[in-house]
C-alpha atoms as a PDB file:
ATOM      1  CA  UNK A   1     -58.629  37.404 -56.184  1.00  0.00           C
ATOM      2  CA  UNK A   2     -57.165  34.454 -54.939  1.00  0.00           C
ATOM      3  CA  UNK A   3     -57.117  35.943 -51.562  1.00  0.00           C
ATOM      4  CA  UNK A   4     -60.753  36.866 -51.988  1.00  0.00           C
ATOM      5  CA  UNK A   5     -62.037  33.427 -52.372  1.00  0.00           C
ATOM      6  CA  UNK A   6     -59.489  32.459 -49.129  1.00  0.00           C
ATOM      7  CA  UNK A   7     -61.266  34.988 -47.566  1.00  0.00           C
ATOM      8  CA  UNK A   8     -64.819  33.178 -48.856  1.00  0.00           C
ATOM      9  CA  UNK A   9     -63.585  29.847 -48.119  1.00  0.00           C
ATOM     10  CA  UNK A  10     -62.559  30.895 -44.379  1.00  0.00           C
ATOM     11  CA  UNK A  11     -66.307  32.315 -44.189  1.00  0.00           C
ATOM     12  CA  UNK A  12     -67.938  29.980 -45.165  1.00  0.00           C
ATOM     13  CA  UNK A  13     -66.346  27.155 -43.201  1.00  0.00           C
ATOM     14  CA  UNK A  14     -66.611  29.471 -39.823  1.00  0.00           C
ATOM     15  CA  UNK A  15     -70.425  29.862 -40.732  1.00  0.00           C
ATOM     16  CA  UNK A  16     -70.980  26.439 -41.426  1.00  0.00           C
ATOM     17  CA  UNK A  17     -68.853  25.700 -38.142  1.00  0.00           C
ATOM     18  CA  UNK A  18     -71.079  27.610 -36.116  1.00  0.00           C
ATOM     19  CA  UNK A  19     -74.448  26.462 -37.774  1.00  0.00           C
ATOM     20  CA  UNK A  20     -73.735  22.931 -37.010  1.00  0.00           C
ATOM     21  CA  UNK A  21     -73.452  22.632 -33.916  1.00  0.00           C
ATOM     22  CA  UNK A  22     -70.944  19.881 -32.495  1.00  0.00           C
ATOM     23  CA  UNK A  23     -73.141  16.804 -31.717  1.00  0.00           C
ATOM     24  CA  UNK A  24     -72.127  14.815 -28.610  1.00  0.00           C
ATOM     25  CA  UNK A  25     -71.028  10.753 -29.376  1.00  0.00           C
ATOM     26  CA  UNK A  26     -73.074   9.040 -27.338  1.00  0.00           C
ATOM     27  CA  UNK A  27     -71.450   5.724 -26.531  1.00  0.00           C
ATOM     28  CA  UNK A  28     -73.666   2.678 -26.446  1.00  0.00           C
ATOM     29  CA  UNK A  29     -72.135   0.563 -23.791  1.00  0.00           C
ATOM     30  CA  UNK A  30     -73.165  -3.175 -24.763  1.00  0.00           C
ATOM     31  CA  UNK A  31     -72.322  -5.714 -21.958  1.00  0.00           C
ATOM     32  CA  UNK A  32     -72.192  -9.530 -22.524  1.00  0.00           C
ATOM     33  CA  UNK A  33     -73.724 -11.851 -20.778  1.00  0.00           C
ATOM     34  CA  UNK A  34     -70.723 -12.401 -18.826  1.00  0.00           C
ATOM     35  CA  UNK A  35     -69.961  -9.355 -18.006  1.00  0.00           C
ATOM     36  CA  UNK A  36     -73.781  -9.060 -16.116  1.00  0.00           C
ATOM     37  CA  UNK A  37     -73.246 -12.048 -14.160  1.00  0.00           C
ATOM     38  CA  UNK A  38     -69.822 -10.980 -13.159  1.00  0.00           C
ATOM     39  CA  UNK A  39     -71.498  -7.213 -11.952  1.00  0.00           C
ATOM     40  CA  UNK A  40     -74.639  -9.165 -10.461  1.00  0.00           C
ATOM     41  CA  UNK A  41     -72.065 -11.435  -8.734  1.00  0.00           C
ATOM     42  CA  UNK A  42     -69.962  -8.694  -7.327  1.00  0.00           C
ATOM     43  CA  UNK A  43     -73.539  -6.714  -5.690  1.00  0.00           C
ATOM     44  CA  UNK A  44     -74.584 -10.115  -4.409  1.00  0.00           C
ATOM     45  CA  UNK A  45     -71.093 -10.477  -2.768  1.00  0.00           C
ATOM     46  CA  UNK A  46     -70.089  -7.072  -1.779  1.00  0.00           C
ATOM     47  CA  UNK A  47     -74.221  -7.263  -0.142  1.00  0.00           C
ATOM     48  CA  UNK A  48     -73.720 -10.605   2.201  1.00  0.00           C
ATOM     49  CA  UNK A  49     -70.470  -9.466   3.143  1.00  0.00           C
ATOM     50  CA  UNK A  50     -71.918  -6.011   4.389  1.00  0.00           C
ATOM     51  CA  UNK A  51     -75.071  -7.914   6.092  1.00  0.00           C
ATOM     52  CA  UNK A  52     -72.456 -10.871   7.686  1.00  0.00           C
ATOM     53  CA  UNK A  53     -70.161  -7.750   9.018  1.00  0.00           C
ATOM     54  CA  UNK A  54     -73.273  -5.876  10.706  1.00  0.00           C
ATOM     55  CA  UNK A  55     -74.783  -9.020  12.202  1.00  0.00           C
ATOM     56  CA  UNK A  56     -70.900 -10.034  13.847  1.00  0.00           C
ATOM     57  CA  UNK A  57     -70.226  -6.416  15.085  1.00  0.00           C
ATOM     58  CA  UNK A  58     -74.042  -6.942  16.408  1.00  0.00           C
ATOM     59  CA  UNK A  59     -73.211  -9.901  17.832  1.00  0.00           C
ATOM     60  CA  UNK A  60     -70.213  -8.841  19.741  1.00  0.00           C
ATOM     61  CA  UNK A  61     -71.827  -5.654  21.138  1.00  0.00           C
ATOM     62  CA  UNK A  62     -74.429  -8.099  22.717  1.00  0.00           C
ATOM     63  CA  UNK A  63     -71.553 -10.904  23.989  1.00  0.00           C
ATOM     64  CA  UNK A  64     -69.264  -7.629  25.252  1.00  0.00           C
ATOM     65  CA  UNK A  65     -72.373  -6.542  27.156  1.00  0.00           C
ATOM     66  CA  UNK A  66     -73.024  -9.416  29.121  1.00  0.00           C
ATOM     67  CA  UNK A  67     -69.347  -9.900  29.732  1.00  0.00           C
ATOM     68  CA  UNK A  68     -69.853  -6.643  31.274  1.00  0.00           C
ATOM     69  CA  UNK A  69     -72.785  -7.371  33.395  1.00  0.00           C
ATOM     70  CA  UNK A  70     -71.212 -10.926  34.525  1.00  0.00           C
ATOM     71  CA  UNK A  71     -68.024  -8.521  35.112  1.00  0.00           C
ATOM     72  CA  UNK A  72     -70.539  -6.026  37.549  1.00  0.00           C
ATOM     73  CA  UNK A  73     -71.972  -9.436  39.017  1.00  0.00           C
ATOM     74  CA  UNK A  74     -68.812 -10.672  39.858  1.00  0.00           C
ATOM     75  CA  UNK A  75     -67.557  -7.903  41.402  1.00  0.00           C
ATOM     76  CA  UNK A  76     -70.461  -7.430  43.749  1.00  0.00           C
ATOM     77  CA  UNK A  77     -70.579 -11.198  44.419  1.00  0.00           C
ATOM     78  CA  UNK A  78     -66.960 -10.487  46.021  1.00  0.00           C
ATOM     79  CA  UNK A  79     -67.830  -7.421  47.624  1.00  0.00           C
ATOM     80  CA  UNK A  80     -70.919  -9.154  49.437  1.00  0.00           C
ATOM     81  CA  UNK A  81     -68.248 -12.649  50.081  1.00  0.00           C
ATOM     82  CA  UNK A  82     -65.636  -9.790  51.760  1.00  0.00           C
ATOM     83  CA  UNK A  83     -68.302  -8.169  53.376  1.00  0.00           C
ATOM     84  CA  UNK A  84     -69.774 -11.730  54.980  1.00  0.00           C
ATOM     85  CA  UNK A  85     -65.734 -13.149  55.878  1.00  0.00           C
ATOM     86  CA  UNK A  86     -65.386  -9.923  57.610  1.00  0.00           C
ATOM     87  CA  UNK A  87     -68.861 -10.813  59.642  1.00  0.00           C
ATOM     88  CA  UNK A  88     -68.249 -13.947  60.282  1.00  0.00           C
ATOM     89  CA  UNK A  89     -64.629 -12.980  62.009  1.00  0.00           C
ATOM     90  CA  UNK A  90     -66.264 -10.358  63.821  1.00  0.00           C
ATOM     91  CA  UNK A  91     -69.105 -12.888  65.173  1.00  0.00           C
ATOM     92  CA  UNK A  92     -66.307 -15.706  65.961  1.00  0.00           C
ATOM     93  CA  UNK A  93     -63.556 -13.563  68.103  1.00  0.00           C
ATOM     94  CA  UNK A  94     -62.981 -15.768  71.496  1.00  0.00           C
ATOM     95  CA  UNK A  95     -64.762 -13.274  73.797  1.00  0.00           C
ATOM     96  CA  UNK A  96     -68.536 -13.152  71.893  1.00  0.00           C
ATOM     97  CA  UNK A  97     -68.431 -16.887  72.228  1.00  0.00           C
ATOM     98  CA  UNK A  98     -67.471 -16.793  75.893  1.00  0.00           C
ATOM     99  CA  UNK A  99     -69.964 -13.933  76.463  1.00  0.00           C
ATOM    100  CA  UNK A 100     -72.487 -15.754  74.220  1.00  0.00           C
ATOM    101  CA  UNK A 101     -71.992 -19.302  76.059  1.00  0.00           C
ATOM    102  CA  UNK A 102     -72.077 -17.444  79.596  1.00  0.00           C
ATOM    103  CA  UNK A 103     -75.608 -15.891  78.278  1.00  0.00           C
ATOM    104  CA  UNK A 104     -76.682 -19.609  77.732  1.00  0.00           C
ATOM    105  CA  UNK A 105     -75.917 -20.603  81.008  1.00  0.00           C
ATOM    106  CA  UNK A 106     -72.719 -22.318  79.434  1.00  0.00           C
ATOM    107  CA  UNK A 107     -69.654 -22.874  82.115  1.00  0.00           C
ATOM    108  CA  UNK A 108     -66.083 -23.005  80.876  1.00  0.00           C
ATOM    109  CA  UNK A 109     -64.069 -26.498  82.120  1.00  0.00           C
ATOM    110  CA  UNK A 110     -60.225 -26.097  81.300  1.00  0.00           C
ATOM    111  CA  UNK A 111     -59.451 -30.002  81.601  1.00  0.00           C
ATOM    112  CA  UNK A 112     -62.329 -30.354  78.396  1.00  0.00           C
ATOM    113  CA  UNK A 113     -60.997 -27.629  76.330  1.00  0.00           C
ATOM    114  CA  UNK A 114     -58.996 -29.177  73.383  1.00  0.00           C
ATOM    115  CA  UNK A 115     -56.742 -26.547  70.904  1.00  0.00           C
ATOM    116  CA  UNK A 116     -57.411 -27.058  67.111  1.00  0.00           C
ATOM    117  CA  UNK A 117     -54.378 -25.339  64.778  1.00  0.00           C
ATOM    118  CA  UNK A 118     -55.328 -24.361  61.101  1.00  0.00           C
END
C-alpha cells in the first residue's frame, strides 16, 4: 500500500509537472539615472569619435592627393626645365653663333674678342 500511494504521489507530481508549464522569469532591468547618462555619454562619445575619424581620414585623402598632383607638377616642371637647358646649349654652341653673326652681316675681329671663364 505504501508503495501504491508512492506510486500516486510520483503521478501526480509528473502530471502536475507537465500541466504547468515552466514560466520564463522575466527580468525587469531598472537603470538609475546614472547609469542612463553614463550609456547616453558613451553613444555621444563613441559617435564624435567615429565622425572626427571619418572627417581626418577624409581630410588626408584630399591633402595626399594634391601632394600627388604638386608631385606630377613638379616632375613635369623639371622635365620641361631639362628639356629647355638642353635647347638653350644646343642654340649657344660656338659655330650657330658664328654662322648666325655671319648671316647678320657680322665680321669676326680677333684683337676685340675677350675670353670669359665660368
Amino acid at each position: 500500500m505504501a508503495a501504491v500511494r508512492i506510486q500516486q504521489k510520483v503521478q501526480q507530481h509528473e502530471q502536475h509537472v507537465q500541466r504547468a508549464p515552466k514560466k520564463k522569469k522575466k527580468r525587469n532591468i531598472r537603470w538609475t539615472f546614472g547609469e542612463k547618462i553614463v550609456f547616453v555619454s558613451f553613444l555621444a562619445f563613441a559617435l564624435y569619435s567615429s565622425v572626427t575619424i571619418i572627417s581626418n581620414q577624409f581630410t588626408i585623402y584630399h591633402v595626399n592627393k594634391e601632394v600627388q598632383q604638386l608631385q606630377a607638377d613638379i616632375q613635369e616642371q623639371q622635365k620641361q626645365n631639362r628639356d629647355l637647358y638642353a635647347q638653350v646649349q644646343e642654340l649657344s654652341t660656338y659655330e650657330r653663333i658664328l654662322a648666325k653673326a655671319k648671316e647678320l652681316g657680322l665680321t669676326l675681329n680677333e684683337n676685340n674678342v675677350k675670353v670669359v671663364q665660368d
